[in-house]
C-alpha atoms as a PDB file:
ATOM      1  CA  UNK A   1     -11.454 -15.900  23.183  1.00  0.00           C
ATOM      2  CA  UNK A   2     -12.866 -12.521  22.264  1.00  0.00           C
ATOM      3  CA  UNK A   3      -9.492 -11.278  21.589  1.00  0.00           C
ATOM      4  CA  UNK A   4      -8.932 -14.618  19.271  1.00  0.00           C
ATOM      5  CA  UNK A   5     -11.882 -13.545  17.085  1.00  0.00           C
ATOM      6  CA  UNK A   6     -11.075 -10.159  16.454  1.00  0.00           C
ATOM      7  CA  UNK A   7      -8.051 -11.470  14.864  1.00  0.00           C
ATOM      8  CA  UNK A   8      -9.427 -13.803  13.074  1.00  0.00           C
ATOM      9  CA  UNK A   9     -12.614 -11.609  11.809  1.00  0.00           C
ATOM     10  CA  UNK A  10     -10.017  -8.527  10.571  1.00  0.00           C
ATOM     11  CA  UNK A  11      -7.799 -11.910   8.770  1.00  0.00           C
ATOM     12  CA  UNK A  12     -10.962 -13.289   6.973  1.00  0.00           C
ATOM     13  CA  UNK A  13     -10.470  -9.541   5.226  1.00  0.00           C
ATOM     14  CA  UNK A  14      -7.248  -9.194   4.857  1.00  0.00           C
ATOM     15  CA  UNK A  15      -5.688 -12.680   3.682  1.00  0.00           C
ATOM     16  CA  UNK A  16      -8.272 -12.217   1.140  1.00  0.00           C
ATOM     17  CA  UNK A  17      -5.148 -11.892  -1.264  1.00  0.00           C
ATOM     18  CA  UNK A  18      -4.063 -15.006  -0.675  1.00  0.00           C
ATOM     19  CA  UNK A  19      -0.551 -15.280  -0.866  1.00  0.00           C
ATOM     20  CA  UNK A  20       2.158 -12.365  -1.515  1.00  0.00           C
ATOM     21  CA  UNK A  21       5.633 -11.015  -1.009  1.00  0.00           C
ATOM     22  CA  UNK A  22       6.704  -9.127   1.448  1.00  0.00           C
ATOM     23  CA  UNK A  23       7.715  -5.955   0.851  1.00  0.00           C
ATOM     24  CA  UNK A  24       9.571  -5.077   4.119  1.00  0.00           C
ATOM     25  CA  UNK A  25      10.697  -8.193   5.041  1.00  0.00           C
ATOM     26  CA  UNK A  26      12.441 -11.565   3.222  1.00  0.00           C
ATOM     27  CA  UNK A  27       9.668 -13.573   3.929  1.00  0.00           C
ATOM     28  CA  UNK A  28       9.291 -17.037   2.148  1.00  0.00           C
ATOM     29  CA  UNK A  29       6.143 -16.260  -0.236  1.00  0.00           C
ATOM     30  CA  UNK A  30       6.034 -16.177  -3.467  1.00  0.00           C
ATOM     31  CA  UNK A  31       4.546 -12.909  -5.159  1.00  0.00           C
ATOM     32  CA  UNK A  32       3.679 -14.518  -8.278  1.00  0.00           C
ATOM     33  CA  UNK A  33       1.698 -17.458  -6.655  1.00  0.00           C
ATOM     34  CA  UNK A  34      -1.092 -14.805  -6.000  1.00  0.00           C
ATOM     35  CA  UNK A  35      -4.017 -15.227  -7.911  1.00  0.00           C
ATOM     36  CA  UNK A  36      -6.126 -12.627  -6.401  1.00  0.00           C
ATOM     37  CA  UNK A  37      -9.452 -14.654  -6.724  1.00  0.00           C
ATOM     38  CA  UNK A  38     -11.070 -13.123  -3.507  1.00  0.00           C
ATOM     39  CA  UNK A  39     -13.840 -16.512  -3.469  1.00  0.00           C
ATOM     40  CA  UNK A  40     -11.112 -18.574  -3.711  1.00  0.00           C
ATOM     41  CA  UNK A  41      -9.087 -16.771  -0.662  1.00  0.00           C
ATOM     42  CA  UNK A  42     -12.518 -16.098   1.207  1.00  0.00           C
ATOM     43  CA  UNK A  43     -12.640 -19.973   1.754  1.00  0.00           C
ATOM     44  CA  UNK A  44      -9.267 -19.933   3.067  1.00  0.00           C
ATOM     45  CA  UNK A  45      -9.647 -17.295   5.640  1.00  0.00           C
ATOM     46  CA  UNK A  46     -12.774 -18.973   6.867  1.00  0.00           C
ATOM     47  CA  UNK A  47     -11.171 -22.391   6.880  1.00  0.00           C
ATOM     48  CA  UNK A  48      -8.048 -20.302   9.155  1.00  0.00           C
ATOM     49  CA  UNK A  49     -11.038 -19.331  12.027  1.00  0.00           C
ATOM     50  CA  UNK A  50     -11.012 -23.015  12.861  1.00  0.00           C
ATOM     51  CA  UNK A  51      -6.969 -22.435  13.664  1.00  0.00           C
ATOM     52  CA  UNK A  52      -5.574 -21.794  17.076  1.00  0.00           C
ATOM     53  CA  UNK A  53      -3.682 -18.340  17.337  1.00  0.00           C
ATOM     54  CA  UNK A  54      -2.130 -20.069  20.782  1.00  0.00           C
ATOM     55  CA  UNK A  55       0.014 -21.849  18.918  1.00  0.00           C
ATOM     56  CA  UNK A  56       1.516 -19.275  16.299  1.00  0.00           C
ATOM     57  CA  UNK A  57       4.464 -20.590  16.640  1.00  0.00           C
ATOM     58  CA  UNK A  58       4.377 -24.420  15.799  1.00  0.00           C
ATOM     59  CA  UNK A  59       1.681 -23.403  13.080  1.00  0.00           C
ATOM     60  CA  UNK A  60       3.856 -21.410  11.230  1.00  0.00           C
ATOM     61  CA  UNK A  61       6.703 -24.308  11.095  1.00  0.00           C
ATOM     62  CA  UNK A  62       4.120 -27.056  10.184  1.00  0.00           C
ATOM     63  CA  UNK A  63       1.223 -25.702   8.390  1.00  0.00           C
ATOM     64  CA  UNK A  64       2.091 -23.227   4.946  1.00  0.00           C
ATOM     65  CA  UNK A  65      -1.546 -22.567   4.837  1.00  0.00           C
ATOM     66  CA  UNK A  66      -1.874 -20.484   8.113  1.00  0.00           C
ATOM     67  CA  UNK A  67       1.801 -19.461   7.508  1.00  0.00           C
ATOM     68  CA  UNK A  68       0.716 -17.679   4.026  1.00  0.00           C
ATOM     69  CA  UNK A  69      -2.455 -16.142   5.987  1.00  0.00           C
ATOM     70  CA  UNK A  70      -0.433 -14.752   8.253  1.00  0.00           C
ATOM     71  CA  UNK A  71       2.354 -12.725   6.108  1.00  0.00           C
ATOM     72  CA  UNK A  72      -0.600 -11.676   3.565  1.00  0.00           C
ATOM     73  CA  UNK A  73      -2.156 -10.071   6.575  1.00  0.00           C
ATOM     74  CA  UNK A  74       1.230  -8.833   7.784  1.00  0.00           C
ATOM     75  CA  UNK A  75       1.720  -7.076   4.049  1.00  0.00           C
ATOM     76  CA  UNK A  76      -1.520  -5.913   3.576  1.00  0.00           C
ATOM     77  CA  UNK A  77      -1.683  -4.083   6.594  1.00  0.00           C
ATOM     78  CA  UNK A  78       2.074  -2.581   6.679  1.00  0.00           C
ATOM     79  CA  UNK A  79       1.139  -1.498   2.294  1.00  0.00           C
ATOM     80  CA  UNK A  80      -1.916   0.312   3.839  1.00  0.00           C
ATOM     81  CA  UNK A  81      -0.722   1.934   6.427  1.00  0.00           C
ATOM     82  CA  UNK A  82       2.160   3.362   4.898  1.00  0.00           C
ATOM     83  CA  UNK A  83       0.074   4.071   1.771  1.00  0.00           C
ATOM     84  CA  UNK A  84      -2.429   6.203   4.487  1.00  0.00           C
ATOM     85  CA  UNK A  85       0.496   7.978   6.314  1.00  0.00           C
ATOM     86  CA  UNK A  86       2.025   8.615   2.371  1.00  0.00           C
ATOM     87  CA  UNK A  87      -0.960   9.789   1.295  1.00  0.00           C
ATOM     88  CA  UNK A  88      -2.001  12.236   4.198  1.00  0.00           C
ATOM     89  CA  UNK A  89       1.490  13.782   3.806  1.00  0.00           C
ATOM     90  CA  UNK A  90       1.067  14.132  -0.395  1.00  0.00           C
ATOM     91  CA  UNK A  91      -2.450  15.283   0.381  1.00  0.00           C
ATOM     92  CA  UNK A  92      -0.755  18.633   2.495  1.00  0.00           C
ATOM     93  CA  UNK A  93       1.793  19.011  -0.105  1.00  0.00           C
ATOM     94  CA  UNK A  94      -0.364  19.471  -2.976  1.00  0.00           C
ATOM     95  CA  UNK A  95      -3.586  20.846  -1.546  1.00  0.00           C
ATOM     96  CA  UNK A  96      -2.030  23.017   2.100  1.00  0.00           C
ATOM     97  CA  UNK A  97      -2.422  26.115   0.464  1.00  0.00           C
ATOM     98  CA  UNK A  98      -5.791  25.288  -0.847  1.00  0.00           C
ATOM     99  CA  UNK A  99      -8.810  27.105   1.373  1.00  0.00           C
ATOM    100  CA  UNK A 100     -11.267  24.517   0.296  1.00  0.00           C
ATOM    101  CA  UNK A 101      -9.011  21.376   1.353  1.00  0.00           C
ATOM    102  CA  UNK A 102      -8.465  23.399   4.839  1.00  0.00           C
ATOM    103  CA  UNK A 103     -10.929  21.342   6.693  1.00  0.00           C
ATOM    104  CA  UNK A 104     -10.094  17.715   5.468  1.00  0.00           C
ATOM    105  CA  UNK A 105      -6.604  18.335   5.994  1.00  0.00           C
ATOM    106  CA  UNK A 106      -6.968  19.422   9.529  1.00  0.00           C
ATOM    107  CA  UNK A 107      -8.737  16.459  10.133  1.00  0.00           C
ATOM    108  CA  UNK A 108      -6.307  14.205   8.168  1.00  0.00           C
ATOM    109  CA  UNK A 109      -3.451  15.790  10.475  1.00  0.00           C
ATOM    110  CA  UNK A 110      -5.251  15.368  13.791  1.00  0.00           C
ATOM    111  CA  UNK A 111      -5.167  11.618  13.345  1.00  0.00           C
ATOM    112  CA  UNK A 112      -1.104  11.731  12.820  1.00  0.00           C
ATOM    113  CA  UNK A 113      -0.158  10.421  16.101  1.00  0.00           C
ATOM    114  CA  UNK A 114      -2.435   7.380  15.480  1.00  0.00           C
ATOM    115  CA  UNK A 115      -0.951   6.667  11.966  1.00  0.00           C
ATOM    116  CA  UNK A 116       2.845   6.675  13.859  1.00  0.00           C
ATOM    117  CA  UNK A 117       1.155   4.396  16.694  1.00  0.00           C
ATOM    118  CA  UNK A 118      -0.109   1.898  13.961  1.00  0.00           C
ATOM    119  CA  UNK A 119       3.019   1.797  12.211  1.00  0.00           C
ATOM    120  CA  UNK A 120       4.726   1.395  15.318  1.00  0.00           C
ATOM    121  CA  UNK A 121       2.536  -1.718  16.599  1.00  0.00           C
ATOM    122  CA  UNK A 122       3.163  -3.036  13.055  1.00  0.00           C
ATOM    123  CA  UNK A 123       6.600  -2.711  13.035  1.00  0.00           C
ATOM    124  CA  UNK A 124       6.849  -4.751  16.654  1.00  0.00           C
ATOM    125  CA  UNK A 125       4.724  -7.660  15.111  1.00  0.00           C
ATOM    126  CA  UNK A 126       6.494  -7.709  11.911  1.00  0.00           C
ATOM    127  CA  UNK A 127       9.934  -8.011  13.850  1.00  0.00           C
ATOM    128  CA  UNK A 128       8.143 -10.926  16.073  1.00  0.00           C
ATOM    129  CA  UNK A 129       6.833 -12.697  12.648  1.00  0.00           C
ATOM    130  CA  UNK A 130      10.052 -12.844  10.793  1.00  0.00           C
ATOM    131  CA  UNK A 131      11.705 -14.505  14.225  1.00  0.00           C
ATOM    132  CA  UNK A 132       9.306 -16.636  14.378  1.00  0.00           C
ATOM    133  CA  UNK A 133       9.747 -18.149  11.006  1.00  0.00           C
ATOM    134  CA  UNK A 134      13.319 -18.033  11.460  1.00  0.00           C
ATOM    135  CA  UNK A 135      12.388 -20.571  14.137  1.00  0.00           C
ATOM    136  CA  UNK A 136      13.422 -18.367  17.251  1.00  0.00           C
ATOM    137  CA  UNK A 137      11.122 -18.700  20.387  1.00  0.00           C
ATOM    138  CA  UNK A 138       8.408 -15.766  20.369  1.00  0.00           C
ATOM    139  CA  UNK A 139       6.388 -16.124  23.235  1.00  0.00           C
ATOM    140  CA  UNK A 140       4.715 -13.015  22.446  1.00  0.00           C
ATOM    141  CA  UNK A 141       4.134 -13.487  18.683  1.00  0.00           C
ATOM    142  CA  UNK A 142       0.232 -13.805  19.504  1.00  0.00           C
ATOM    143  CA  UNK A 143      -0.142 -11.315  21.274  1.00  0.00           C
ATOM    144  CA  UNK A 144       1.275  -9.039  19.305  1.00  0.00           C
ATOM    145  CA  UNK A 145      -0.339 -10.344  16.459  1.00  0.00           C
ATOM    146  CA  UNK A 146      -3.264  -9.369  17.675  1.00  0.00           C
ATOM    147  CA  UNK A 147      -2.421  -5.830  18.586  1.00  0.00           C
ATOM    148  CA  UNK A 148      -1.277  -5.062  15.600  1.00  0.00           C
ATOM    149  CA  UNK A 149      -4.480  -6.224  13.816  1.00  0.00           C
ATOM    150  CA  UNK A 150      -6.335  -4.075  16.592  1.00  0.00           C
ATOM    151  CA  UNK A 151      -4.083  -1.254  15.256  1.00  0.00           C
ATOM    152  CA  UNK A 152      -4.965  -1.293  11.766  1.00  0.00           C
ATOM    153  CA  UNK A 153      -8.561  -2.031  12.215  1.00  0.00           C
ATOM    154  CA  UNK A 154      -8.047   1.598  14.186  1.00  0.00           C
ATOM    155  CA  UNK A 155      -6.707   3.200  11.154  1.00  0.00           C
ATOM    156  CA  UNK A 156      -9.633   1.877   8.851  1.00  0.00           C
ATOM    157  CA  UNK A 157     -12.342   3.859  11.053  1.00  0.00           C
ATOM    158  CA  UNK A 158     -10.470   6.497   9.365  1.00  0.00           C
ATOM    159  CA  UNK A 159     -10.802   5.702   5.705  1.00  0.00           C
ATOM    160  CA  UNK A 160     -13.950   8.310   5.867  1.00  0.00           C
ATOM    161  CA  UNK A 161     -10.964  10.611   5.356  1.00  0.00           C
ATOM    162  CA  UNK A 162     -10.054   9.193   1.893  1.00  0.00           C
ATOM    163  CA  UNK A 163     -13.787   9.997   0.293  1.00  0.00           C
ATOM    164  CA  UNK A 164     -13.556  13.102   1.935  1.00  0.00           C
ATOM    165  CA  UNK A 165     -10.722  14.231   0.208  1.00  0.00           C
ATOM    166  CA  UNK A 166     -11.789  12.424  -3.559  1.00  0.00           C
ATOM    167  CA  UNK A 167     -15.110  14.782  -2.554  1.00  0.00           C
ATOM    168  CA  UNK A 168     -13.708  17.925  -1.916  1.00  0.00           C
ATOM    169  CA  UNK A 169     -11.158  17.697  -5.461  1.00  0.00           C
ATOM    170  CA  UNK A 170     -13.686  16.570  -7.369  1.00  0.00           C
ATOM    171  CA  UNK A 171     -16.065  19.989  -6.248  1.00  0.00           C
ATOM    172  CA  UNK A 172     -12.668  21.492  -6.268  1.00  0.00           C
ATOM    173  CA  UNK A 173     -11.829  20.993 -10.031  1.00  0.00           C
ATOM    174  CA  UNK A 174     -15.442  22.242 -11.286  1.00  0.00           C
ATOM    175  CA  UNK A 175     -14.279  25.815 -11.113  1.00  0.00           C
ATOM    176  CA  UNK A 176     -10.322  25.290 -11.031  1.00  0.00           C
ATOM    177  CA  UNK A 177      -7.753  23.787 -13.131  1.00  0.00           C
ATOM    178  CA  UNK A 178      -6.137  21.745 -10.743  1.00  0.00           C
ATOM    179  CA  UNK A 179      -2.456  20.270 -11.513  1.00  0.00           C
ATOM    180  CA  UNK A 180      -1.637  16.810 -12.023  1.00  0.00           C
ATOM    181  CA  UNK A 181       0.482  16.251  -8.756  1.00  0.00           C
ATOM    182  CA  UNK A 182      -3.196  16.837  -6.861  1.00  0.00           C
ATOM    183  CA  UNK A 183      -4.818  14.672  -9.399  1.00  0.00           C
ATOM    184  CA  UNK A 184      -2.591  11.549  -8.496  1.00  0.00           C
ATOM    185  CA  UNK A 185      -3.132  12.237  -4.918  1.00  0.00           C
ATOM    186  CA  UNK A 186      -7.108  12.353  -5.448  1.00  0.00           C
ATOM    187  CA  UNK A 187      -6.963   9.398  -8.020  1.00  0.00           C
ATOM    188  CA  UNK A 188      -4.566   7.129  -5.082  1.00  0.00           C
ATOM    189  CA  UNK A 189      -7.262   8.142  -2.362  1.00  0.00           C
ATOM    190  CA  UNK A 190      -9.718   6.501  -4.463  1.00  0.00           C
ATOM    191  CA  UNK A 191      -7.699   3.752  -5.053  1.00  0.00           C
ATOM    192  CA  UNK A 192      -7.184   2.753  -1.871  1.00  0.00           C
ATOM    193  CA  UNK A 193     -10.770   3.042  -1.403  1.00  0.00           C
ATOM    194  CA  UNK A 194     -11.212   0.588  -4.054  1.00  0.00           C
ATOM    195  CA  UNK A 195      -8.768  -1.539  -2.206  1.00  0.00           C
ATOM    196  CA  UNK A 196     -10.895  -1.200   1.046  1.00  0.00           C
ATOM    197  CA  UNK A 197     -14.459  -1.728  -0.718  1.00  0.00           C
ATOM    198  CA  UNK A 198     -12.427  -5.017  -2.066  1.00  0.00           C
ATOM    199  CA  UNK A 199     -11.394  -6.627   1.145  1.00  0.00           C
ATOM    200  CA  UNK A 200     -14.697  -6.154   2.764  1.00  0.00           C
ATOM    201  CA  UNK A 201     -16.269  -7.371  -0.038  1.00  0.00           C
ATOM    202  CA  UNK A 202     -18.449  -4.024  -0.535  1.00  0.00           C
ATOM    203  CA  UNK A 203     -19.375  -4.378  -4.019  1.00  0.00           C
ATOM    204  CA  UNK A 204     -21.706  -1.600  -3.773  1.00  0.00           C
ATOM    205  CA  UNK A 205     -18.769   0.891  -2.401  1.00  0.00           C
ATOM    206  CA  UNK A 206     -17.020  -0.711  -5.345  1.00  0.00           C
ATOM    207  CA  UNK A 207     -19.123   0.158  -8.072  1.00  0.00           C
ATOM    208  CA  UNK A 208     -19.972   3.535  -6.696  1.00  0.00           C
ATOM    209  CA  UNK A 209     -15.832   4.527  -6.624  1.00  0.00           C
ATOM    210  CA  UNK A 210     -15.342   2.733 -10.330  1.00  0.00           C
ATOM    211  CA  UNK A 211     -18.044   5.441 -11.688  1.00  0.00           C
ATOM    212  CA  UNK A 212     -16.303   7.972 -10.627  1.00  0.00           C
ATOM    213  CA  UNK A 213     -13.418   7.349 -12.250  1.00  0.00           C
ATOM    214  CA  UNK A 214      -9.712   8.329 -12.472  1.00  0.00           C
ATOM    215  CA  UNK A 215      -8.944  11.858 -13.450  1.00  0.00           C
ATOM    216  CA  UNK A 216      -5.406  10.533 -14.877  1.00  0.00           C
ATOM    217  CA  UNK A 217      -4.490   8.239 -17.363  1.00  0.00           C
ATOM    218  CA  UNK A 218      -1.438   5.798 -16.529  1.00  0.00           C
ATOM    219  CA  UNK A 219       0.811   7.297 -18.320  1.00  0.00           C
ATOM    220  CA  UNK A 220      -0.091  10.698 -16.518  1.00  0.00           C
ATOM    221  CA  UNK A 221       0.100   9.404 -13.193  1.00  0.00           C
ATOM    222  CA  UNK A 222       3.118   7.484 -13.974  1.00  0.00           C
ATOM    223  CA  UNK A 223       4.457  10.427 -15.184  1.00  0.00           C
ATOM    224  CA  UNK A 224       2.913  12.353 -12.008  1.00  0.00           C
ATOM    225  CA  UNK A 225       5.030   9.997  -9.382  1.00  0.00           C
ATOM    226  CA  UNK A 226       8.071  11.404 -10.501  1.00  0.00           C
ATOM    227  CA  UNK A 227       7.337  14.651  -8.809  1.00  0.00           C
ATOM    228  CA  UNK A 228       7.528  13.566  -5.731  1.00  0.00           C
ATOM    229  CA  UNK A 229      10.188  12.183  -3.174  1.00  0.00           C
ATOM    230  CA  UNK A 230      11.704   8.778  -3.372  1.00  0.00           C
ATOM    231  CA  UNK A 231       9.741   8.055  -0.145  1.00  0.00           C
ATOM    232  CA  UNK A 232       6.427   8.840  -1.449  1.00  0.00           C
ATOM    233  CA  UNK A 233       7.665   6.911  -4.464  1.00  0.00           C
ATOM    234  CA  UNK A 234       8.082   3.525  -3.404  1.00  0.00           C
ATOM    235  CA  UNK A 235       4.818   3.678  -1.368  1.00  0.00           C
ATOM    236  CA  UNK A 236       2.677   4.570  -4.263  1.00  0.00           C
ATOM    237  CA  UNK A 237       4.550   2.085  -6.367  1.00  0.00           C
ATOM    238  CA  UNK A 238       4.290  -0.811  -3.637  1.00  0.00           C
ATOM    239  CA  UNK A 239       0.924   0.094  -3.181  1.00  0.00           C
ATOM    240  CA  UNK A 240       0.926  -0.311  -6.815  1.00  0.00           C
ATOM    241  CA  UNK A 241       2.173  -3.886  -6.719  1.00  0.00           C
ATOM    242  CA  UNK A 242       0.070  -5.442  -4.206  1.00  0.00           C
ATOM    243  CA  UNK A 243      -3.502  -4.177  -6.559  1.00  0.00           C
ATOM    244  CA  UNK A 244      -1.752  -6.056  -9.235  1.00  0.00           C
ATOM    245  CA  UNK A 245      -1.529  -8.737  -6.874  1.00  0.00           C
ATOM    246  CA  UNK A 246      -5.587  -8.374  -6.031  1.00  0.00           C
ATOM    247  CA  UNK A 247      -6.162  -7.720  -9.856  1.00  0.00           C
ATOM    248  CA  UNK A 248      -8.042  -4.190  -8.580  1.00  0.00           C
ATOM    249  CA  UNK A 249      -8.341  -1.344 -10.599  1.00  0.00           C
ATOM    250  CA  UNK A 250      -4.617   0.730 -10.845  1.00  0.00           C
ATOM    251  CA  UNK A 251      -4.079   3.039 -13.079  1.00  0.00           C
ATOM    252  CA  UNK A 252      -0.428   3.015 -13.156  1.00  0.00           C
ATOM    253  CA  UNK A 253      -0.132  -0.502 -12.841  1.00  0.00           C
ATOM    254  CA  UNK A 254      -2.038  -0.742 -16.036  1.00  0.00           C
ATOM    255  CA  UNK A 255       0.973   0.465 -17.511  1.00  0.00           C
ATOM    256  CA  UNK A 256       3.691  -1.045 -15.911  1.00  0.00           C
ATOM    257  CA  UNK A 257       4.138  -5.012 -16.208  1.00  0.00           C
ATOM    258  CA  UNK A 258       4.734  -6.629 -12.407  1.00  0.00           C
ATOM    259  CA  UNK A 259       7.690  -7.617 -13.463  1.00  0.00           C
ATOM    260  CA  UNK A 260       8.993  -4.286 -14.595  1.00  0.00           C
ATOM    261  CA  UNK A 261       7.710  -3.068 -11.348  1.00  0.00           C
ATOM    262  CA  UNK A 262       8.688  -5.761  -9.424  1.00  0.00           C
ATOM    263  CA  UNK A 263      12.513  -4.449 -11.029  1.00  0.00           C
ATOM    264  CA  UNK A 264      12.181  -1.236 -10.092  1.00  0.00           C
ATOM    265  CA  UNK A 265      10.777  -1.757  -6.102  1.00  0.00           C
ATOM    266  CA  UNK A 266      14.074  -3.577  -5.793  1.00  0.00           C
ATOM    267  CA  UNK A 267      16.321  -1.201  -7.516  1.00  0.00           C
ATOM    268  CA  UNK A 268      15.062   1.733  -5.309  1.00  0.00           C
ATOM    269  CA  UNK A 269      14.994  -0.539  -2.321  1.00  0.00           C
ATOM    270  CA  UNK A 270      18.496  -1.200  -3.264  1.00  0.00           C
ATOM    271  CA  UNK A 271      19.724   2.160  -4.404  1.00  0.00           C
ATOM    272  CA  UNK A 272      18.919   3.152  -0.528  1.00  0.00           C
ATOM    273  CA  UNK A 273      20.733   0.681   0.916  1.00  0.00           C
ATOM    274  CA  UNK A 274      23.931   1.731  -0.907  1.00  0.00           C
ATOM    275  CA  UNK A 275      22.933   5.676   0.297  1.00  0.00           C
ATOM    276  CA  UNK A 276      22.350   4.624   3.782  1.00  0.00           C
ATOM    277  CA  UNK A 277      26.222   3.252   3.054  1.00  0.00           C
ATOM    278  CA  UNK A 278      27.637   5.952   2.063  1.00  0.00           C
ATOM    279  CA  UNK A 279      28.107   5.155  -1.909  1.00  0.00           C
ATOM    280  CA  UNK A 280      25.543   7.871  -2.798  1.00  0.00           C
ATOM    281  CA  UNK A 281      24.962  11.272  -1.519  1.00  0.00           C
ATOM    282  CA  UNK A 282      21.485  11.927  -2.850  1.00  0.00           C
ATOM    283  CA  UNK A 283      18.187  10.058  -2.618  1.00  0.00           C
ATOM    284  CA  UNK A 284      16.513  12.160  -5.173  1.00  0.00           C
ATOM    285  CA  UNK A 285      19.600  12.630  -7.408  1.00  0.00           C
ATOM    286  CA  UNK A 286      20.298   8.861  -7.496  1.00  0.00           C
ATOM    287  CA  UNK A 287      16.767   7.855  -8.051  1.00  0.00           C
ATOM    288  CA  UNK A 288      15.653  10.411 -10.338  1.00  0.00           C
ATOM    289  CA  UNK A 289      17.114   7.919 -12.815  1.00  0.00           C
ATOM    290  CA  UNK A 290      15.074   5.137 -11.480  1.00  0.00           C
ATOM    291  CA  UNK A 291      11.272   5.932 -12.445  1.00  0.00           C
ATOM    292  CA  UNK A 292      12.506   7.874 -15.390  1.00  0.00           C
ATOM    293  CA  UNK A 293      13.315   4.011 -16.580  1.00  0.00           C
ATOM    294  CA  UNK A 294      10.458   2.352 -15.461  1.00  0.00           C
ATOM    295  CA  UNK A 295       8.482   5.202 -17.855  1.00  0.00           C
ATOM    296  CA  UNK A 296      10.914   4.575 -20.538  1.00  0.00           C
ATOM    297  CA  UNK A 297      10.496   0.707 -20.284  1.00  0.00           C
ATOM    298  CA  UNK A 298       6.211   1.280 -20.359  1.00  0.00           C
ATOM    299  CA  UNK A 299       6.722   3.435 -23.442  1.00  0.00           C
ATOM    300  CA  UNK A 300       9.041   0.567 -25.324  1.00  0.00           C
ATOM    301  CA  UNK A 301       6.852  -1.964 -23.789  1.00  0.00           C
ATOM    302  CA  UNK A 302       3.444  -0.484 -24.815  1.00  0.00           C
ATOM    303  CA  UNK A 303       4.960   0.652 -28.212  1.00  0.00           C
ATOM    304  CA  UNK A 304       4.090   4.473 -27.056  1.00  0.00           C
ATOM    305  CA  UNK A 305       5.529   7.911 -27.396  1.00  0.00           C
ATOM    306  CA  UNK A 306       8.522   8.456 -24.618  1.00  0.00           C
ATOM    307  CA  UNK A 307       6.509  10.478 -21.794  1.00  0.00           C
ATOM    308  CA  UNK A 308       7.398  14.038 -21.570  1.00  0.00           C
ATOM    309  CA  UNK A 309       8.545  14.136 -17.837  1.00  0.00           C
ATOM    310  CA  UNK A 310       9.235  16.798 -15.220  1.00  0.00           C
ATOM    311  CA  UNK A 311      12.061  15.379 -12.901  1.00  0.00           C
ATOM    312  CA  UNK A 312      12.041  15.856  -9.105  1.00  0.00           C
ATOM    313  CA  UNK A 313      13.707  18.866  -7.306  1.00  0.00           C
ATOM    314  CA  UNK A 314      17.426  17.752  -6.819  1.00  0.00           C
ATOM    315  CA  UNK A 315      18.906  19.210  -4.098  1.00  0.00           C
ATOM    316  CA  UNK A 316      22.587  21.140  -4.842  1.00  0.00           C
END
């Protein structure tokens, strides 16, 4: 029982989305369904602590209720978790040789081998999940389950990290110029923040991140993504996709329709399978194209002047 309702207490946050697409696995849930009214999902997620995790398995066949619960959870968590591990790495790339960013980072790094054993528990309970809706027997879909919500509710403790980090720029950049590849990395720390303030339903932590504000503009940070690897790419834009989802502050999903994004998530996602094939050499080369189109369909779609863009490093 006490096992059941730590579950269940970390789902009444997450499936606060209600429900979403998958963006590591094809499961059956429709992205556009969302309508990211956290009341309306609330009262679903409190309605799912009457459920009975012991029997995952027949649940997810018959009822499309606790079936959406449990994927949103399953999404949200993986998008967060790879958004943290993206972000810790973008934080040393743009801020390692940086004295005043010395201590944050050390701590960000010290908690590396916890991000890997998140992502690792997450990884085992997606696999389970997307048998288990296939229909194969999963005697240990519960179980791990619950794991991997024990996992990621270990990861938040570390979120402490993320205002650390928006802190530390923001004294940073009163005496310094700062460049716009640490902006973006500041701006997505707060972002995620505003992401975590939303699913506990901190409206206080909420108001206090929304005054202080984005240091880019989309089009900047749009413009900003494309300096870094195709890696750190699709997290930021996936991460990207689900706040549309939640309807929570983004600033480069204010420029970028869903569906435009939506596009381009699947293009990349695509463009790697075809790599991983053998009928492309280059990540960077091949993609370099990608986000360059996504800014030049904002720009046509918004009616605004063609970004001026720095392209990634190509390797010879």
């Amino acid at each position: 029982m006490k096992k059941k309702g730590i579950i269940l207490c970390t789902l009444v946050g997450i499936c606060a989305i209600g429900l979403i697409s998958s963006f590591f696995i094809d499961w059956p849930v429709d992205f556009h369904s969302a309508d990211g009214d956290i009341a309306k999902a609330a009262k679903f997620s409190r309605e799912q602590a009457f459920k009975d995790l012991s029997n995952m398995e027949e649940l997810l066949q018959t009822d499309s209720a606790f079936k959406g619960g449990i994927v949103a959870a399953q999404v949200v968590m993986q998008t967060r978790a790879v958004q943290f591990a993206t972000l810790v790495d973008m934080s040393n790339e743009v801020a390692g040789n940086i004295p005043a960013f010395a201590e944050v980072l050390k701590d960000m790094n010290a908690q590396r081998e916890l991000v890997d054993n998140v992502a690792s528990s997450l990884a085992e309970s997606a696999e389970k999940l997307n048998a288990a809706l296939d229909g194969k027997e999963c005697p240990d879909l519960a179980q791990s389950t619950i794991n991997a919500s024990l996992a990621y509710t270990t990861l938040q403790k570390q979120n402490n990290l993320a205002t650390r980090f928006i802190e530390t720029t923001d004294k940073y950049l009163e005496t310094a110029q700062g460049d716009d590849k640490l902006k973006l990395v500041r701006d997505q720390w707060l972002e995620y923040q505003q992401m975590t303030a939303a699913l506990d339903g901190d409206n206080t932590s909420a108001e206090a991140l929304a005054k202080k504000g984005n240091l880019l503009s989309g089009e900047k940070a749009l413009a900003a993504v494309a300096n870094f690897d195709i890696a750190e790419r699709l997290a930021l834009l996936r991460s990207c996709e689900l706040a549309q989802a939640m309807k929570l502050p983004n600033q480069i999903g204010s420029v970028i329709r869903p569906k435009v994004l939506e596009n381009e998530i699947s293009s990349i996602l695509l463009a790697q399978k075809e790599i991983l094939a053998g009928k492309h050499r280059k990540i960077d080369s091949y993609n370099a194209l990608m986000i360059g189109n996504v800014i030049s369909q904002t720009a046509a779609a918004n009616n605004s002047v063609m970004l001026n863009k720095k392209g990634p490093k190509i390797d010879p």
